[in-house]
Protein backbone atom coordinates (compact mmCIF):
# COMPACT_ATOMS: atom_id res chain seq x y z
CA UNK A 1 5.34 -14.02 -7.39
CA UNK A 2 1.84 -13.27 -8.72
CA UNK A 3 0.47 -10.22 -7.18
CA UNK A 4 -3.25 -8.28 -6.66
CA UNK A 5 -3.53 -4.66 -6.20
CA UNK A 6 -6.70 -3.88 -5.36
CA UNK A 7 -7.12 0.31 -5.96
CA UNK A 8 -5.53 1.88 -8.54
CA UNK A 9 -5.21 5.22 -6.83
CA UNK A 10 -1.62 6.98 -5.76
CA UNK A 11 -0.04 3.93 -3.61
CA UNK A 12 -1.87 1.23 -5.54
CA UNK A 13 -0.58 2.12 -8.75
CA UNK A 14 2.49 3.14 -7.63
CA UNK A 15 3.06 -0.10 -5.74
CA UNK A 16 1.65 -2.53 -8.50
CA UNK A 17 4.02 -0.73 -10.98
CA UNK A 18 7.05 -1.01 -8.83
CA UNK A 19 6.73 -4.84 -8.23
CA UNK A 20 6.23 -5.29 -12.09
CA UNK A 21 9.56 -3.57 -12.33
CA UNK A 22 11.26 -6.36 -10.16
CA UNK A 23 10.04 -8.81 -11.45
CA UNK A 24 6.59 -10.08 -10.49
CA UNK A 25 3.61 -10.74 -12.32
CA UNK A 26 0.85 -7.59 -11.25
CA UNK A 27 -2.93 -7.55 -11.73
CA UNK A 28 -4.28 -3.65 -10.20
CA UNK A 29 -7.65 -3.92 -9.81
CA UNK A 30 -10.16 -0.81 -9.86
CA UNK A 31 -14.24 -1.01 -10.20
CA UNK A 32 -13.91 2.11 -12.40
CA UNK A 33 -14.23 0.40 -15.69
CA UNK A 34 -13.36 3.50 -17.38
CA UNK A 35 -10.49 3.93 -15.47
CA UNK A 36 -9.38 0.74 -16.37
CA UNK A 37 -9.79 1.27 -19.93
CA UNK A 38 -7.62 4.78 -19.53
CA UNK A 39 -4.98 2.40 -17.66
CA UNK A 40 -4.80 -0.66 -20.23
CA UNK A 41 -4.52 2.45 -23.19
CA UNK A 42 -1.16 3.77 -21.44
CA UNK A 43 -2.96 6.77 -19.80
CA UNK A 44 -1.80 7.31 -16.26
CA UNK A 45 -4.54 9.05 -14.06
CA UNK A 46 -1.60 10.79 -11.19
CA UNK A 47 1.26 12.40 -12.28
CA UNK A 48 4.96 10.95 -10.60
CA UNK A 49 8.16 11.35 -11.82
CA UNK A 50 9.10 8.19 -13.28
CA UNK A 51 5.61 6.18 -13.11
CA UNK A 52 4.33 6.80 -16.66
CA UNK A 53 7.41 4.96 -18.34
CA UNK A 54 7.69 2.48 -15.92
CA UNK A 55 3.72 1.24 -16.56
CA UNK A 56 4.34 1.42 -19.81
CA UNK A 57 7.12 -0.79 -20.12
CA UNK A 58 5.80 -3.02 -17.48
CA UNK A 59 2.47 -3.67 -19.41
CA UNK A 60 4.92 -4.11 -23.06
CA UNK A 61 6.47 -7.19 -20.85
CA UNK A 62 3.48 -8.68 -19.78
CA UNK A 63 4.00 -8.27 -16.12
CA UNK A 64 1.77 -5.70 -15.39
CA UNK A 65 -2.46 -5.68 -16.45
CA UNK A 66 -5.46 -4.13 -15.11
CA UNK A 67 -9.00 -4.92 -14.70
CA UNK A 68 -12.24 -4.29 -13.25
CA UNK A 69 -12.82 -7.70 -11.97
CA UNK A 70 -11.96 -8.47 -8.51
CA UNK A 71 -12.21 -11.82 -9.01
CA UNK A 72 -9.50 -12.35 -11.61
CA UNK A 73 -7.08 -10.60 -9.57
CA UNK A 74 -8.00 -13.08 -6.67
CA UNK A 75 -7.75 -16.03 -8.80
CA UNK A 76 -4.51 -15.27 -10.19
CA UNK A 77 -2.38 -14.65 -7.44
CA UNK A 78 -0.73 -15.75 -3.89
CA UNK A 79 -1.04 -12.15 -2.23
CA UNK A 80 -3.69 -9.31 -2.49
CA UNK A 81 -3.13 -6.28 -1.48
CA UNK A 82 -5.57 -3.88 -0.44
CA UNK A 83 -5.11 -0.44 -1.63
CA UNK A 84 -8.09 1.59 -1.24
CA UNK A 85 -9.06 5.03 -0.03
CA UNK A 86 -9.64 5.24 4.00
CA UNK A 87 -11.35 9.31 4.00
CA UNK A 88 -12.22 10.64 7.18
CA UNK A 89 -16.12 11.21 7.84
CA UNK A 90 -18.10 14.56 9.26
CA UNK A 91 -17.01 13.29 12.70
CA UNK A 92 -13.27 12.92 11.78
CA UNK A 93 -13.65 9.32 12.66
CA UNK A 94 -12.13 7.37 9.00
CA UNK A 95 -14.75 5.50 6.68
CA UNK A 96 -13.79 1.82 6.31
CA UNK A 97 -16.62 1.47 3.99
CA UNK A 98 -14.31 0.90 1.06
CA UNK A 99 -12.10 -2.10 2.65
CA UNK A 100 -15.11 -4.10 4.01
CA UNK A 101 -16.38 -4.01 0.41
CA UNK A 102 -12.98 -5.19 -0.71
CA UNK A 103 -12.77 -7.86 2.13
CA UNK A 104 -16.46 -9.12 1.03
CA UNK A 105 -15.31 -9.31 -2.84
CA UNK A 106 -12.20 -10.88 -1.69
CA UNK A 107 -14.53 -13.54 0.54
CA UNK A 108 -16.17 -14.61 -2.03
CA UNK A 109 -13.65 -14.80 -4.41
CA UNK A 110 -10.76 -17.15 -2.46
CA UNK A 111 -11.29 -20.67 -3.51
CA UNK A 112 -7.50 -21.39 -2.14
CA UNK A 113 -4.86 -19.98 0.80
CA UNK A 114 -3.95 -16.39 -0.06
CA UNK A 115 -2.85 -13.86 1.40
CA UNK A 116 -4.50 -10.66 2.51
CA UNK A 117 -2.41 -7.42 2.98
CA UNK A 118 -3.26 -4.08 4.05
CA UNK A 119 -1.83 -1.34 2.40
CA UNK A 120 -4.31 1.32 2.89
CA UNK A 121 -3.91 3.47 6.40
CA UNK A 122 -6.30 2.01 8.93
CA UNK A 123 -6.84 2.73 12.41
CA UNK A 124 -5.15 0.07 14.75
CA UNK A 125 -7.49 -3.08 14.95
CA UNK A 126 -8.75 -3.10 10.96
CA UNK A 127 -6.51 -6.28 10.27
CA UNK A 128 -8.89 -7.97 12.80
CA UNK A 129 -11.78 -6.43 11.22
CA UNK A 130 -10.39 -7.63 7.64
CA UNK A 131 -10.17 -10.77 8.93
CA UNK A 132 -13.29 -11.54 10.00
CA UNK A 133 -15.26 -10.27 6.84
CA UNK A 134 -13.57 -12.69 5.07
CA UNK A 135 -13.87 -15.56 7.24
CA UNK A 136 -17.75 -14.54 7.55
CA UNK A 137 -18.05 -14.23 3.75
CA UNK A 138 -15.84 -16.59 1.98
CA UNK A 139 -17.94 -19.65 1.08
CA UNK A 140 -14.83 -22.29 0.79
CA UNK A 141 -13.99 -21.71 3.95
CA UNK A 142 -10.08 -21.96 3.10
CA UNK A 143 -7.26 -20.44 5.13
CA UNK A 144 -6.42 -16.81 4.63
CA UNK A 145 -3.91 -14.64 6.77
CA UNK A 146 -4.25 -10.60 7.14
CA UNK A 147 -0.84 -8.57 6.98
CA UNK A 148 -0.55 -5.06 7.85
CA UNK A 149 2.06 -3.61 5.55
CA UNK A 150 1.93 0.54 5.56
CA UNK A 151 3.29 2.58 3.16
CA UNK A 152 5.57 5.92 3.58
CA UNK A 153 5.26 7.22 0.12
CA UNK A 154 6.29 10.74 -0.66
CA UNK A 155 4.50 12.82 -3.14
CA UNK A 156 6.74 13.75 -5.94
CA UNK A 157 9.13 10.50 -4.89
CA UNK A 158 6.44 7.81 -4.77
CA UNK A 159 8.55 5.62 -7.35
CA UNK A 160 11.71 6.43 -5.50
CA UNK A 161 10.83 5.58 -2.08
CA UNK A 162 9.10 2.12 -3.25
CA UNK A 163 12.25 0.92 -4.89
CA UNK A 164 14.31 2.39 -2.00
CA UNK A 165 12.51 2.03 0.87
CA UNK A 166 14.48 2.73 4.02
CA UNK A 167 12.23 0.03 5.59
CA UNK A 168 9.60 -2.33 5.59
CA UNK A 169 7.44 -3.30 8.20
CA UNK A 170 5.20 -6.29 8.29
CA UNK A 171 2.55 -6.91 10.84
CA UNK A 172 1.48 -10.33 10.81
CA UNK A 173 0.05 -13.05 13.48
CA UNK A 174 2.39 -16.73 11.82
CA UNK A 175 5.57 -16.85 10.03
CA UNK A 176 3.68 -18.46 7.12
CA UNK A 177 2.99 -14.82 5.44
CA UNK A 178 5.85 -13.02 6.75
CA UNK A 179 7.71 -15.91 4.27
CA UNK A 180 5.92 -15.06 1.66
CA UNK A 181 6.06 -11.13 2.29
CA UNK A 182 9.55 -11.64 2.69
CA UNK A 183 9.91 -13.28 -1.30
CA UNK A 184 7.77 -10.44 -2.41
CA UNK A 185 10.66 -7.75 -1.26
CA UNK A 186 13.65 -9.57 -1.35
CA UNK A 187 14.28 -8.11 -4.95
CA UNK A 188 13.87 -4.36 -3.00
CA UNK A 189 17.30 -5.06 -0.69
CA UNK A 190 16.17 -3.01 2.57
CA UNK A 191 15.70 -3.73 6.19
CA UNK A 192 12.57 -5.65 7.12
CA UNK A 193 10.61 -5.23 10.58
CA UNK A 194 8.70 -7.91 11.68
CA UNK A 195 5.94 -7.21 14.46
CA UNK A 196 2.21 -8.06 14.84
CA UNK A 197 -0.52 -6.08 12.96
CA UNK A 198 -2.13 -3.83 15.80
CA UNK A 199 1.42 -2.48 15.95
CA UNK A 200 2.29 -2.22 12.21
CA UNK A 201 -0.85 -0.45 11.59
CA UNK A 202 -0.03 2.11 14.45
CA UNK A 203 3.91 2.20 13.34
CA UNK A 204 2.39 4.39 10.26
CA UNK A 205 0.17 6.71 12.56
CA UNK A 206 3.23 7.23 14.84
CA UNK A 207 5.24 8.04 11.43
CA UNK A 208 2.96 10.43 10.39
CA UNK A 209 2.89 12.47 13.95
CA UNK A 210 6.82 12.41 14.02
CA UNK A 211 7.04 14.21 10.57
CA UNK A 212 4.15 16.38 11.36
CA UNK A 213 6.28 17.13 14.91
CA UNK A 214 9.11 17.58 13.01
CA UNK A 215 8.15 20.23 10.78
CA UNK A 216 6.01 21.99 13.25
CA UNK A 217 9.51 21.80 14.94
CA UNK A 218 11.65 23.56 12.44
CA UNK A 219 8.86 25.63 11.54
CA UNK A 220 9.58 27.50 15.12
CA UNK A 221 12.77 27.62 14.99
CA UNK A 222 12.94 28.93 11.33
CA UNK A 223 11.05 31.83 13.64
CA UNK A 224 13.80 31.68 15.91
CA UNK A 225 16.28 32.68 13.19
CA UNK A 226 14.53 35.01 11.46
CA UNK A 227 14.39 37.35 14.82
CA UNK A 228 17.68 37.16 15.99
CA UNK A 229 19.28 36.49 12.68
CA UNK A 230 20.70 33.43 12.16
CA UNK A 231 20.53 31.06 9.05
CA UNK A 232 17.78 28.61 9.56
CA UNK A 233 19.52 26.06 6.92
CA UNK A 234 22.70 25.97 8.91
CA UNK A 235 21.06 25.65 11.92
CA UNK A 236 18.68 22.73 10.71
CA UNK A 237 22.21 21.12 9.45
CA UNK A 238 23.71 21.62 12.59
């Protein structure tokens, strides 16, 4: 399928590179022009074990480009996905600032059905929000659908975990997209959840809190061990 990554930070990249290797055509869009030149020269801005070689042959097949032009990407593929940074603000609240931009770029760029898709972590309800930038904005006035489709990326095993993911989850509101979404990780062989976006957006909030619970967890009990003596490893194992 032909692909948009919009953000060519640590998932975007990461992502756009790992559909390139199976199999579909990727355009990762940045508005850092300078970044873009590093990228199309074979310079790779993050360090991951694995990602350098895999752009590079990617881009040697033709599969994978880059560019600073939002509209290209748009008008060259089925599904964009947004990949942008979400930072939290003074008040710890998180600054959308960067997808609305994205959504108004993608508005005005849509001249035919695509596909919108999340990728960045949102609060629960940005879909919605996503959705109606780009119906407010886009000037054909052609269909579009919003997917929520978080990512679980470890750093250090970005490359690993995107070609075998122990799940995918897609939040969308009609079966058209989920199709499609379905085509674009077939090639990846792992389970797929299906639910709506509020949920799929909070399914990678709720991910985060269990891992953060989890080591807070073991993180007492290594305490545990230490005072009376027993081997936290085994225990953990146990």
């Amino acid at each position: 399928m032909k692909l948009t990554i919009i953000g060519t930070g640590y998932v975007g990249l990461v992502t756009g590179t790992c559909f390139a290797e199976v199999g579909h055509q990727v355009i990762c869009v940045d508005n850092n022009a300078e970044k873009v030149k590093v990228l199309q020269a074979g310079g790779i801005p993050i360090y991951e074990p694995g990602l350098e070689e895999m752009v590079k042959k990617n881009v040697a097949a033709g599969r994978l480009r880059f560019t600073a032009s939002t509209k290209e990407g748009v008008e060259n593929s089925d599904v964009i996905f947004i990949a942008v940074p979400t930072p939290p603000q003074a008040d710890g609240s998180v600054d959308l600032s960067f997808i609305e931009s994205v959504a108004r770029e993608i508005a005005g760029a849509i001249t035919s059905y695509k596909i919108v898709v999340d990728k960045s972590t949102v609060p629960v309800k940005t879909g919605d929000k996503v959705a109606e930038t780009i119906k407010r904005y886009c000037k054909a006035k052609v269909e579009c659908d919003v997917v929520s489709n978080p990512e679980f990326l470890r750093e250090g095993f970005a490359v690993e975990d995107l070609m075998k993911p122990d799940r995918i989850v897609i939040g969308a509101r009609s079966e058209r997209p989920v199709q499609a979404m379905k085509e674009v990780y077939a090639p990846f062989n792992a389970p797929i959840i299906i639910t709506d976006i509020n949920s799929a957006e909070l399914i990678k909030h709720a991910a985060n809190s269990f891992l953060a619970l989890k080591i807070s967890y073991i993180n007492a009990v290594a305490i545990i061990c230490e005072a009376s003596g027993a081997n936290v490893q085994e225990v953990a194992n146990g």
